[in-house]
C-alpha atoms as a PDB file:
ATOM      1  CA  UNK A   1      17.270 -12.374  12.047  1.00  0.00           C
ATOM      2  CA  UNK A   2      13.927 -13.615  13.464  1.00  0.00           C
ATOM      3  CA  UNK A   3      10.586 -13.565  12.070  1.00  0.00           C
ATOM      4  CA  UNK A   4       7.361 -14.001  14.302  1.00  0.00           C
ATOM      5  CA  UNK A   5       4.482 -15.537  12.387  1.00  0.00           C
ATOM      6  CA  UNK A   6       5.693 -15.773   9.327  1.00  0.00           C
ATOM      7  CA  UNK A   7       6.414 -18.105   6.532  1.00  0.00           C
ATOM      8  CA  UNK A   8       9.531 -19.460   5.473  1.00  0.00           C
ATOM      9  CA  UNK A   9       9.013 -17.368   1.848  1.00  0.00           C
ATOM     10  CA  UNK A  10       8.009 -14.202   3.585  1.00  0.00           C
ATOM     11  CA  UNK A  11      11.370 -14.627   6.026  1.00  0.00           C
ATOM     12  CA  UNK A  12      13.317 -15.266   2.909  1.00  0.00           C
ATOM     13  CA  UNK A  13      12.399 -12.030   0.665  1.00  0.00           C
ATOM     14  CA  UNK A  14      12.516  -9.554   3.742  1.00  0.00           C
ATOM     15  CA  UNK A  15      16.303 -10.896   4.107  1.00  0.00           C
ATOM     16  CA  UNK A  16      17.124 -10.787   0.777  1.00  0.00           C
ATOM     17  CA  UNK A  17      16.044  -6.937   0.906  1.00  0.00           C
ATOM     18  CA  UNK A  18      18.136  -6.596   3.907  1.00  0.00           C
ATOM     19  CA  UNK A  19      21.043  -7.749   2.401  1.00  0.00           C
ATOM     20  CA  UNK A  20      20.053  -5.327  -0.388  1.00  0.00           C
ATOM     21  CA  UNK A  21      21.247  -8.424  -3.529  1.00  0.00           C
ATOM     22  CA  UNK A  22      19.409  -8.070  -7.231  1.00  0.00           C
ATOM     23  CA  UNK A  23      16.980  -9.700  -7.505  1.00  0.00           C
ATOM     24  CA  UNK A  24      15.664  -9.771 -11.287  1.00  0.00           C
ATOM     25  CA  UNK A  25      18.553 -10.092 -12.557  1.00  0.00           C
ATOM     26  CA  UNK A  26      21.795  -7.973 -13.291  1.00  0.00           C
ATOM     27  CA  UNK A  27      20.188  -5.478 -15.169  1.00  0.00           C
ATOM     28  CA  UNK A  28      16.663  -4.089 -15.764  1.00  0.00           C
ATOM     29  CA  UNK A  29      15.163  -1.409 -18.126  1.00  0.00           C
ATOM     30  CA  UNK A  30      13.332   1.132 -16.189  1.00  0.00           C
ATOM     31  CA  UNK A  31       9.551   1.844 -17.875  1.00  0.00           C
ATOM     32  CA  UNK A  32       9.977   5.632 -17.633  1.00  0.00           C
ATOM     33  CA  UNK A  33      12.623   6.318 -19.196  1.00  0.00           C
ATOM     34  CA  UNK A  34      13.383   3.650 -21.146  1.00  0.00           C
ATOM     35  CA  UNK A  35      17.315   2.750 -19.511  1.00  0.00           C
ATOM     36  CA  UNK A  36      18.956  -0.234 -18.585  1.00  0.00           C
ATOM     37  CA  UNK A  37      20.126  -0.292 -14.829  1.00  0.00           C
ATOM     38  CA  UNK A  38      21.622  -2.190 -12.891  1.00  0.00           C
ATOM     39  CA  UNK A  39      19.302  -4.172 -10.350  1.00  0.00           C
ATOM     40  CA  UNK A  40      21.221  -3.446  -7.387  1.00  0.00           C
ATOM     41  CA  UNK A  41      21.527   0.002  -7.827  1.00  0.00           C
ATOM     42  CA  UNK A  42      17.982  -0.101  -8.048  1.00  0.00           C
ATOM     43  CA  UNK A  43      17.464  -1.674  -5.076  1.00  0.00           C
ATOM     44  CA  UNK A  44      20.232   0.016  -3.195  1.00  0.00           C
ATOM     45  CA  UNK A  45      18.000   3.360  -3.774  1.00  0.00           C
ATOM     46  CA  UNK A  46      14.928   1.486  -2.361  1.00  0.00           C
ATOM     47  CA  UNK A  47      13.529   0.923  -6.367  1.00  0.00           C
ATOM     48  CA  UNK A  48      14.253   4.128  -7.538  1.00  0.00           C
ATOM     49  CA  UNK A  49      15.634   4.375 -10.940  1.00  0.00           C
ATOM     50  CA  UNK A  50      19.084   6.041 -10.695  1.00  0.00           C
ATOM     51  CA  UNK A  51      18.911   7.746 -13.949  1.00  0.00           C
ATOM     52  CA  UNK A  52      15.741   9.230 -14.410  1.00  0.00           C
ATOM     53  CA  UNK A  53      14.533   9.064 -10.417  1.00  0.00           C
ATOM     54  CA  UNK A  54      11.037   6.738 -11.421  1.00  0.00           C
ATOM     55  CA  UNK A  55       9.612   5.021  -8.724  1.00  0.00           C
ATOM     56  CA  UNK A  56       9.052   1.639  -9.713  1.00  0.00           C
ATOM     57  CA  UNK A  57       5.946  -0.449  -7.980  1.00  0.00           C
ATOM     58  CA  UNK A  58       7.510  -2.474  -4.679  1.00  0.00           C
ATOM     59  CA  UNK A  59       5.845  -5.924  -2.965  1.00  0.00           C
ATOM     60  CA  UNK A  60       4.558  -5.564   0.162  1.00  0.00           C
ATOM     61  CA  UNK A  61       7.252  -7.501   1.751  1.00  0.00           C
ATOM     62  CA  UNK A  62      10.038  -5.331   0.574  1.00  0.00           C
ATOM     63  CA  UNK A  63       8.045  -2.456   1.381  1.00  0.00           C
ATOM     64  CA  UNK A  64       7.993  -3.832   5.257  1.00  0.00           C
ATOM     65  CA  UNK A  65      11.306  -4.066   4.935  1.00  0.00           C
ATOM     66  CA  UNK A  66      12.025  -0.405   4.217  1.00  0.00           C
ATOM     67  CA  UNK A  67      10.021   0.782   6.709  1.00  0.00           C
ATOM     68  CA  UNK A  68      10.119  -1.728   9.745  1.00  0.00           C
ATOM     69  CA  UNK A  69      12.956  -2.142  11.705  1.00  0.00           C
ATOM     70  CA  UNK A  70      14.609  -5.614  10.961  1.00  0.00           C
ATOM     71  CA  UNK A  71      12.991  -8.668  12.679  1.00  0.00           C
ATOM     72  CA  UNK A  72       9.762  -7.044  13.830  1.00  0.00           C
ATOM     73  CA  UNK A  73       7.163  -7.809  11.294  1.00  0.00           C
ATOM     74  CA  UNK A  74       4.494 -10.013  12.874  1.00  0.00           C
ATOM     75  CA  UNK A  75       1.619 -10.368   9.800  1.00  0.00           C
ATOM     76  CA  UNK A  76      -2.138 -11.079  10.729  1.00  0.00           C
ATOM     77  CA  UNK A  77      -4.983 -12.832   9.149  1.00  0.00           C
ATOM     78  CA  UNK A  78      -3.059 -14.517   6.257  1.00  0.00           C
ATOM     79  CA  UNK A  79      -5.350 -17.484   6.670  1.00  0.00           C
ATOM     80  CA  UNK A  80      -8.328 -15.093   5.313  1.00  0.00           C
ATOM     81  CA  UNK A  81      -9.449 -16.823   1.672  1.00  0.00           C
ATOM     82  CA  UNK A  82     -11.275 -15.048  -1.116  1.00  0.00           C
ATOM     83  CA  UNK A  83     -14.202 -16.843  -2.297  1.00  0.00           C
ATOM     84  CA  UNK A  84     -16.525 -15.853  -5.466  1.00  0.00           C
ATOM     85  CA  UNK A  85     -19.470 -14.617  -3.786  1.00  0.00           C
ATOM     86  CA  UNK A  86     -21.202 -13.515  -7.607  1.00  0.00           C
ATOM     87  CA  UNK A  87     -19.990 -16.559  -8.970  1.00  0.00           C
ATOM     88  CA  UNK A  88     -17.779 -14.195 -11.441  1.00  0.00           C
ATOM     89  CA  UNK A  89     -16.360 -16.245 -14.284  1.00  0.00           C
ATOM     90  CA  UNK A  90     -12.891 -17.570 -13.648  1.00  0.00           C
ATOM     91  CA  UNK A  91     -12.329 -15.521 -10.798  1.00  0.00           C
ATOM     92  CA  UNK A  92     -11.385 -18.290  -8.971  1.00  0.00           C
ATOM     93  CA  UNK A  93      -8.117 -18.745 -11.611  1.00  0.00           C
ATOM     94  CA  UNK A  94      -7.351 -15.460 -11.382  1.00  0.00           C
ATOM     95  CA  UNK A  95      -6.877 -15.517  -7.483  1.00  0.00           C
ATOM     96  CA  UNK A  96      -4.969 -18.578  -7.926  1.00  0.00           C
ATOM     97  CA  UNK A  97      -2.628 -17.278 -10.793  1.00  0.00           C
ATOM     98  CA  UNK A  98      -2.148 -13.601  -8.399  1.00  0.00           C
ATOM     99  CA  UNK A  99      -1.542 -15.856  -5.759  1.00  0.00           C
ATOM    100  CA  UNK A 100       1.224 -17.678  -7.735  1.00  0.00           C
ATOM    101  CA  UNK A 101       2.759 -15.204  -9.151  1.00  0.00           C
ATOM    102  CA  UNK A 102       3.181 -12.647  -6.165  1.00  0.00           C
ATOM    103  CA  UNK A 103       3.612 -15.586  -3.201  1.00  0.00           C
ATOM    104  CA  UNK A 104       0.859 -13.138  -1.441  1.00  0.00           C
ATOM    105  CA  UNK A 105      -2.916 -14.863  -0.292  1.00  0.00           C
ATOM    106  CA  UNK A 106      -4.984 -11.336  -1.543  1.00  0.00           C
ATOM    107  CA  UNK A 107      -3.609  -7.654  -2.566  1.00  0.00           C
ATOM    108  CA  UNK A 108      -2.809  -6.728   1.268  1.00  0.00           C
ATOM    109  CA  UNK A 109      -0.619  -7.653   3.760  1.00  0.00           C
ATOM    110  CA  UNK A 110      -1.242  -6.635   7.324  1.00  0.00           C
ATOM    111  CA  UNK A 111       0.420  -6.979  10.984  1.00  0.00           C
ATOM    112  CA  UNK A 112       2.138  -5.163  13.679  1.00  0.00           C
ATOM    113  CA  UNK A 113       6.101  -4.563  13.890  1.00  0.00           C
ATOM    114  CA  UNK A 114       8.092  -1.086  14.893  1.00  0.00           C
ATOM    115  CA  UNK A 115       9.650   1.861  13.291  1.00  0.00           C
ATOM    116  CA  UNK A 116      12.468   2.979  15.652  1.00  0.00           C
ATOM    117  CA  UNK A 117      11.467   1.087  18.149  1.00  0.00           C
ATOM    118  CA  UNK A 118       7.533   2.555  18.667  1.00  0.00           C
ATOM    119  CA  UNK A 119       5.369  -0.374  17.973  1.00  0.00           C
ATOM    120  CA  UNK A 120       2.217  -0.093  14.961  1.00  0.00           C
ATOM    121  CA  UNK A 121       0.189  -1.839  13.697  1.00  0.00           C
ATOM    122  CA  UNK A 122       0.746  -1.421   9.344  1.00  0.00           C
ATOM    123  CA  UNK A 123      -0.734  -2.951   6.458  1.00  0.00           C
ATOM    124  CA  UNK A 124       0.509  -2.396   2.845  1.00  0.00           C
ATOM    125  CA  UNK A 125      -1.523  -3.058  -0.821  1.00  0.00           C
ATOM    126  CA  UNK A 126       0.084  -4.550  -3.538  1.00  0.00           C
ATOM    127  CA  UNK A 127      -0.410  -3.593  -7.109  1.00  0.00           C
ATOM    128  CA  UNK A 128       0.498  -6.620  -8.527  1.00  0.00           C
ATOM    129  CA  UNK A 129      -2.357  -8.864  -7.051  1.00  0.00           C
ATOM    130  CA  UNK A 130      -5.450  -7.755  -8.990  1.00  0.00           C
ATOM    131  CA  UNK A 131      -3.963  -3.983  -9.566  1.00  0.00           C
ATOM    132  CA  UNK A 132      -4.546  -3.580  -5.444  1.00  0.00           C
ATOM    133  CA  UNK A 133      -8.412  -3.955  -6.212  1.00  0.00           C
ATOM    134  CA  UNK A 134     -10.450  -4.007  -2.768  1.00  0.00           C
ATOM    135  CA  UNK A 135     -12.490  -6.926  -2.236  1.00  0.00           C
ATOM    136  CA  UNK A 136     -14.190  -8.822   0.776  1.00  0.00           C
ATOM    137  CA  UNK A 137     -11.042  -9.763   1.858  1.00  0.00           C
ATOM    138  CA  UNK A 138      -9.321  -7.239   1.833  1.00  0.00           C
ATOM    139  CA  UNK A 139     -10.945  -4.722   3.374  1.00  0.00           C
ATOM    140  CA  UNK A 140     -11.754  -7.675   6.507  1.00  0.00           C
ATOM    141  CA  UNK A 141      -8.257  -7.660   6.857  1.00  0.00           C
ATOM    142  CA  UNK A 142      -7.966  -4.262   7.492  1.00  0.00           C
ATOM    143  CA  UNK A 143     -10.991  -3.751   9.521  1.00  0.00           C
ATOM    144  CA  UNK A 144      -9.721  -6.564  11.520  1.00  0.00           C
ATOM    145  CA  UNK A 145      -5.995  -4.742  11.480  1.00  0.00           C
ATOM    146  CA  UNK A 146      -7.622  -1.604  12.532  1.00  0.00           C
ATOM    147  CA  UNK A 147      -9.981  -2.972  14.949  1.00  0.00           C
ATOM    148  CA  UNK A 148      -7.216  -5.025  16.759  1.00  0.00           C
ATOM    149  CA  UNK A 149      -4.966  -1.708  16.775  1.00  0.00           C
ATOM    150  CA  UNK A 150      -7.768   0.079  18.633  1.00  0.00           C
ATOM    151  CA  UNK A 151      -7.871  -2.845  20.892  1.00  0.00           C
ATOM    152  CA  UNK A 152      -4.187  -2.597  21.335  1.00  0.00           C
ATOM    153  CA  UNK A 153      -4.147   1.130  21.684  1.00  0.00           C
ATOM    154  CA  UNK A 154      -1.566   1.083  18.895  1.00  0.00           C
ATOM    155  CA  UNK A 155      -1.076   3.352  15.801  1.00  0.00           C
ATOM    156  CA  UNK A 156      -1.760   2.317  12.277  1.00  0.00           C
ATOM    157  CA  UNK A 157      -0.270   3.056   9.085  1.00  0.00           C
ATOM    158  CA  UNK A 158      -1.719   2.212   5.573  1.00  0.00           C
ATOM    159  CA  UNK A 159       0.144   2.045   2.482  1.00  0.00           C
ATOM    160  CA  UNK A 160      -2.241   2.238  -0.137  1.00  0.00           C
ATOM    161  CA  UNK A 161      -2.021   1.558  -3.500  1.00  0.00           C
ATOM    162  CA  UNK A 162      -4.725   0.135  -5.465  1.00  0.00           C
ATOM    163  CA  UNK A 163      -6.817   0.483  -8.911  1.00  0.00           C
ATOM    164  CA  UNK A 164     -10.014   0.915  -6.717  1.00  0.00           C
ATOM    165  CA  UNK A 165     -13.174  -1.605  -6.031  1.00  0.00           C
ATOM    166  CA  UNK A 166     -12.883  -5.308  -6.979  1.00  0.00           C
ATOM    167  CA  UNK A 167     -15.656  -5.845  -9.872  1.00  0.00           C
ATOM    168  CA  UNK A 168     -15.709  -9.687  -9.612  1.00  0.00           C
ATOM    169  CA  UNK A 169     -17.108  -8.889  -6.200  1.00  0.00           C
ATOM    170  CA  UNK A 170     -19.710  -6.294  -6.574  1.00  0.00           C
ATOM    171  CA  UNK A 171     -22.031  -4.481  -4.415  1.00  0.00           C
ATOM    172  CA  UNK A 172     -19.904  -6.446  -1.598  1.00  0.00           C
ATOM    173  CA  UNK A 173     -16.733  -5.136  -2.643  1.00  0.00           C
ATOM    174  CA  UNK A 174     -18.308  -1.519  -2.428  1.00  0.00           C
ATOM    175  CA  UNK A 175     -19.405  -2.328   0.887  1.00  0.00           C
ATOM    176  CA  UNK A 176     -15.527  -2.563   2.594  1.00  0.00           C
ATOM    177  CA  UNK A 177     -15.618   1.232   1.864  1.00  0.00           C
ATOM    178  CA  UNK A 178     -18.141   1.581   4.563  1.00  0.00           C
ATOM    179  CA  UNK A 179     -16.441  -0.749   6.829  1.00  0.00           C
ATOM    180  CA  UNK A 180     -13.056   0.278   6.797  1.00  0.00           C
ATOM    181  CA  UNK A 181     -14.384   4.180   7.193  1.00  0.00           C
ATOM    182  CA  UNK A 182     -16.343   3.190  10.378  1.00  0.00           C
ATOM    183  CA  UNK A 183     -13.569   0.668  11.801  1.00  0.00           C
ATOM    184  CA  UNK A 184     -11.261   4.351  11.268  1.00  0.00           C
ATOM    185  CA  UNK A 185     -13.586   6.537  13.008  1.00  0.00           C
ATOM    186  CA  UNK A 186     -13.960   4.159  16.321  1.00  0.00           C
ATOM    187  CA  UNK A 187      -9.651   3.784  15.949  1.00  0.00           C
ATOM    188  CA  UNK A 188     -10.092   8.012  15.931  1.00  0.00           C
ATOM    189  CA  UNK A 189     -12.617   8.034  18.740  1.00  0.00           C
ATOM    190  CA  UNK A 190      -9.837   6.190  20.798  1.00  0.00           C
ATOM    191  CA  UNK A 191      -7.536   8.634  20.282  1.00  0.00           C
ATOM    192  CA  UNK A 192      -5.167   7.086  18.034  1.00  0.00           C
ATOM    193  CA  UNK A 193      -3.374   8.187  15.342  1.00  0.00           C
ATOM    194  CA  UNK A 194      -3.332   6.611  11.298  1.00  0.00           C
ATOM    195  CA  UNK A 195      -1.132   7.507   8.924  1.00  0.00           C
ATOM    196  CA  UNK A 196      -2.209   7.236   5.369  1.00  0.00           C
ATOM    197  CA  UNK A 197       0.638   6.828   2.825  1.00  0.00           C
ATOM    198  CA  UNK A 198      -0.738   7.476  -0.978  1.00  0.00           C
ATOM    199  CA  UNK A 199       1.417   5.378  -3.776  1.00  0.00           C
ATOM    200  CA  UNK A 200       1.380   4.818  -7.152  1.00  0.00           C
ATOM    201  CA  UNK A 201      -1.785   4.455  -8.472  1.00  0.00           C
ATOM    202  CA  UNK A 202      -4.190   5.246  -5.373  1.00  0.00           C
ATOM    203  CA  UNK A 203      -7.842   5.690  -6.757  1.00  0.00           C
ATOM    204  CA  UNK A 204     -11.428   4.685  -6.936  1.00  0.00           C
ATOM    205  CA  UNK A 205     -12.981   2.999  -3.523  1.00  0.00           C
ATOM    206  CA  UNK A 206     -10.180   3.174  -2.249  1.00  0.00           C
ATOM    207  CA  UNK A 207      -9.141   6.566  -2.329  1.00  0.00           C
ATOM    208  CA  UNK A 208     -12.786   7.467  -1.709  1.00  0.00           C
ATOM    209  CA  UNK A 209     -12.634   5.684   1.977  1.00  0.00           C
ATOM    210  CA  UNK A 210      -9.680   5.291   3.682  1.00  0.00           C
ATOM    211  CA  UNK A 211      -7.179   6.421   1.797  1.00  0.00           C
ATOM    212  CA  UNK A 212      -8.007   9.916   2.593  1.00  0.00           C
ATOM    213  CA  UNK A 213      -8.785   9.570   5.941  1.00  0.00           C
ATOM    214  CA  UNK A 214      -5.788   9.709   7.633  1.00  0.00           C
ATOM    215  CA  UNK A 215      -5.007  11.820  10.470  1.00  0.00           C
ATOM    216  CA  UNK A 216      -1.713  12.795   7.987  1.00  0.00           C
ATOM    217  CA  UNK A 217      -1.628  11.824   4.591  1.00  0.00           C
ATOM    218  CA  UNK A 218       1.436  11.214   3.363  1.00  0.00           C
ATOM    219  CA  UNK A 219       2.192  10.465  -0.742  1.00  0.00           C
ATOM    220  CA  UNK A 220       5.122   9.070  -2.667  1.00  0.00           C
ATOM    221  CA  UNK A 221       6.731  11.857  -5.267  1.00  0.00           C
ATOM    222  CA  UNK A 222       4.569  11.714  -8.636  1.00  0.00           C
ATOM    223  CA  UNK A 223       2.135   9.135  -7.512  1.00  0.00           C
ATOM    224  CA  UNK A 224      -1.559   9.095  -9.240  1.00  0.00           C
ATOM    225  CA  UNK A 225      -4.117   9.797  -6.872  1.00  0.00           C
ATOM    226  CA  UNK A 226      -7.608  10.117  -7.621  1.00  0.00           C
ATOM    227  CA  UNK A 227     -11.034   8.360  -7.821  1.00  0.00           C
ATOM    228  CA  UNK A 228     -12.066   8.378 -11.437  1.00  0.00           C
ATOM    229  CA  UNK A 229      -9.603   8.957 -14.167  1.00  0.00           C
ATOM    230  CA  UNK A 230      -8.431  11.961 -15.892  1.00  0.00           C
ATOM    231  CA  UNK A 231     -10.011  10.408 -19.631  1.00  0.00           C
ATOM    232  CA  UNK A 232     -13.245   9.753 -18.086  1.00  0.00           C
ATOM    233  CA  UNK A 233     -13.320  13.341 -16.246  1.00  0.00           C
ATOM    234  CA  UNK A 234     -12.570  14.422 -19.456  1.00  0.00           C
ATOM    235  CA  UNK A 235     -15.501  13.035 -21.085  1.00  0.00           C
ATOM    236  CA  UNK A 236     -17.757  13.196 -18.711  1.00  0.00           C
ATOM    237  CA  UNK A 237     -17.320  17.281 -17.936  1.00  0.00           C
ATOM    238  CA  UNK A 238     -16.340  17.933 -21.537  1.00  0.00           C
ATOM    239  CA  UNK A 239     -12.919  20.247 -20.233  1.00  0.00           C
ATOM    240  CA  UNK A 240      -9.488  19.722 -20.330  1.00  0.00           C
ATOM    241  CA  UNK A 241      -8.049  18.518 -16.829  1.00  0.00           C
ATOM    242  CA  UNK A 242      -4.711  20.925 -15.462  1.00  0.00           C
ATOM    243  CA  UNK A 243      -1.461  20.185 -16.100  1.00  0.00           C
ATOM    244  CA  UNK A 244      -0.375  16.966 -13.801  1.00  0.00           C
ATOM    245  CA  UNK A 245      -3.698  16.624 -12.409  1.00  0.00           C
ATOM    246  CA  UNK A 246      -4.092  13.738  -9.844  1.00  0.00           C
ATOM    247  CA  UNK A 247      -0.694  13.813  -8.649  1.00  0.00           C
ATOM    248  CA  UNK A 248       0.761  13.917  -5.943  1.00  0.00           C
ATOM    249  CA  UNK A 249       2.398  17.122  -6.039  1.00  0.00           C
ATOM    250  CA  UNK A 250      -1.310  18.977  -7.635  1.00  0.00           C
ATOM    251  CA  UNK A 251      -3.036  17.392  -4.675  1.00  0.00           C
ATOM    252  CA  UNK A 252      -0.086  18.916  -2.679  1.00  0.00           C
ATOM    253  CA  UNK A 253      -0.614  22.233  -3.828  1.00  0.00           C
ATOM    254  CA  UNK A 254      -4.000  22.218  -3.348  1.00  0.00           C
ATOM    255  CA  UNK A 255      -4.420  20.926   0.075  1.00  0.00           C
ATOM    256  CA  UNK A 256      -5.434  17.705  -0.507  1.00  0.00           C
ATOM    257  CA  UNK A 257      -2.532  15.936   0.945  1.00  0.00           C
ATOM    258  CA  UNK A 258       0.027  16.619   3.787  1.00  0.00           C
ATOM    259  CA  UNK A 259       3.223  16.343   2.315  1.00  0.00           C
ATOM    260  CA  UNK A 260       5.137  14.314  -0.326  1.00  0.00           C
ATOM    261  CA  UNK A 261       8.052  12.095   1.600  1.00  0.00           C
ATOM    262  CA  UNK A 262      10.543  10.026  -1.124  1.00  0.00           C
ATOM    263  CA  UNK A 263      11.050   6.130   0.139  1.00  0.00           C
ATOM    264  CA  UNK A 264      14.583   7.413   1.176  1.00  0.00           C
ATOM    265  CA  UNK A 265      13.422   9.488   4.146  1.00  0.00           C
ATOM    266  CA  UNK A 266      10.059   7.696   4.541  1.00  0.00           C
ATOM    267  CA  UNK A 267      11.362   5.435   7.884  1.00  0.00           C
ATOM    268  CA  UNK A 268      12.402   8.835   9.478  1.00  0.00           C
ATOM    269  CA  UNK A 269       8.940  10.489   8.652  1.00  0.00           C
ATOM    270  CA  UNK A 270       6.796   7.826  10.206  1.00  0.00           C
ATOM    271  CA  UNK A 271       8.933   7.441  13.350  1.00  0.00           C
ATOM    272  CA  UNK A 272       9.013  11.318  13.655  1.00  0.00           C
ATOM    273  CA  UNK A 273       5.253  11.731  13.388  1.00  0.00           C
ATOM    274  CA  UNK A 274       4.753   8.052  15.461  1.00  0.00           C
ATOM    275  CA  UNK A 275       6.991   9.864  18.398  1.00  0.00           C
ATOM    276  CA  UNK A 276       5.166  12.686  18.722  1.00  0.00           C
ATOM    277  CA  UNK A 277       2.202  10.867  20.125  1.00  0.00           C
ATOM    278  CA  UNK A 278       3.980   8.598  22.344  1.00  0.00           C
END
């Protein structure tokens, strides 16, 4: 297998998806509902519990992996490094201790690779650094991902997932809204196609920029979408919210989204939709 641009860690956990071993151990108890699994079933149904059919969170990396065809990941801008522009308390710790414990340099990764062979340019948020909160960085890496896709004439794909604006940063995190929206609109004035993918828990900024501004928004099954949440809608319009409100499959029904795709047929949905504009 080779990897272009990419570190030796990187190589390593996109392999060790491949070859589909556990990797937190033989067993692991599953947050929904509460049962022990067994890792590798877990993995073998792309981390998707097999009793109860939860979707836990997934690393960027192994979500490349799912998606990209073996070998073709080549990742951009890595080098990128958040500072503290607000001089935020310990902000600079918490980077470094996100950074340790995910092996990732901010809450996105971006690059180019292929899906069935068609060549895109992707980036995917992670959760687990910061809850996916958008900060300087990230949102120049994906205004440089998008911008260098436009250059490229390529597509681009977003998997979004992230607990919205980055506080430590301000009025300059609320800024990458702006950018990322405007880098999208040239990308669309080219012609080009984006692909927003919604997952668990897509809200805030970036929900209210480019997370709905794809050309097709797509959403994992169940996943919380929205921009504030449902207790502070709550209290703010003094009503009780509908039944499942900010999921995927309410924003489904009302024509907020374009479908709801499960990890297992994902691959096969974006090279479907990437074909059709080739």
């Amino acid at each position: 297998m080779i990897f272009r641009k990419q570190d030796k860690k990187s190589q390593k956990i996109m392999e060790k998806y491949h070859r589909q071993q556990p990797e937190e151990g033989l067993f692991q108890k599953c947050e929904k509902c509460n049962r022990i699994v067994y890792t590798e079933d877990v993995i073998e149904r792309k981390h998707v519990c097999p009793k109860c059919g939860h979707y836990f969170r997934v690393a960027p990396m192994e979500r490349l992996g799912m998606v990209l065809d073996a070998g073709s990941f080549e990742e951009w801008n890595k080098e990128l490094q958040t500072k503290n522009p607000l001089d935020f308390p310990d902000y600079e710790k918490k980077i470094a201790k996100n950074q340790q414990s995910t092996g990732l340099s901010e809450a996105v990764v971006t690059g180019k690779g292929t899906i069935g062979g068609v060549e895109t340019a992707i980036g995917v948020m992670s959760a687990d650094f910061l809850m996916g909160s958008m900060g300087m960085i990230v949102g120049e890496k994906l205004t440089r991902m998008i911008e260098r896709a436009t250059d490229e004439k390529l597509p681009v794909i977003i998997f979004c997932c992230s607990g919205g604006a980055r506080m430590q940063e301000g009025m300059l995190s609320l800024m990458q809204m702006a950018k990322t929206a405007q880098a999208l609109k040239r990308h669309d004035e080219a012609g080009l196609l984006y692909i927003s993918v919604l997952t668990d828990p897509t809200t805030g900024g970036v929900t209210a920029s480019f997370a709905m501004l794809g050309d097709v928004i797509l959403a994992e099954p169940k996943a919380l979408i929205g921009f504030a949440g449902p207790r502070v809608i709550e209290q703010t319009i003094h009503q009780k919210l509908p039944e499942g409100f900010q999921s995927a499959e309410f924003l489904l029904e009302h024509g907020m989204i374009d479908k709801i795709v499960s990890r297992g047929k994902m691959k096969r949905v974006l090279h479907y939709l990437l074909r059709s504009t080739l």
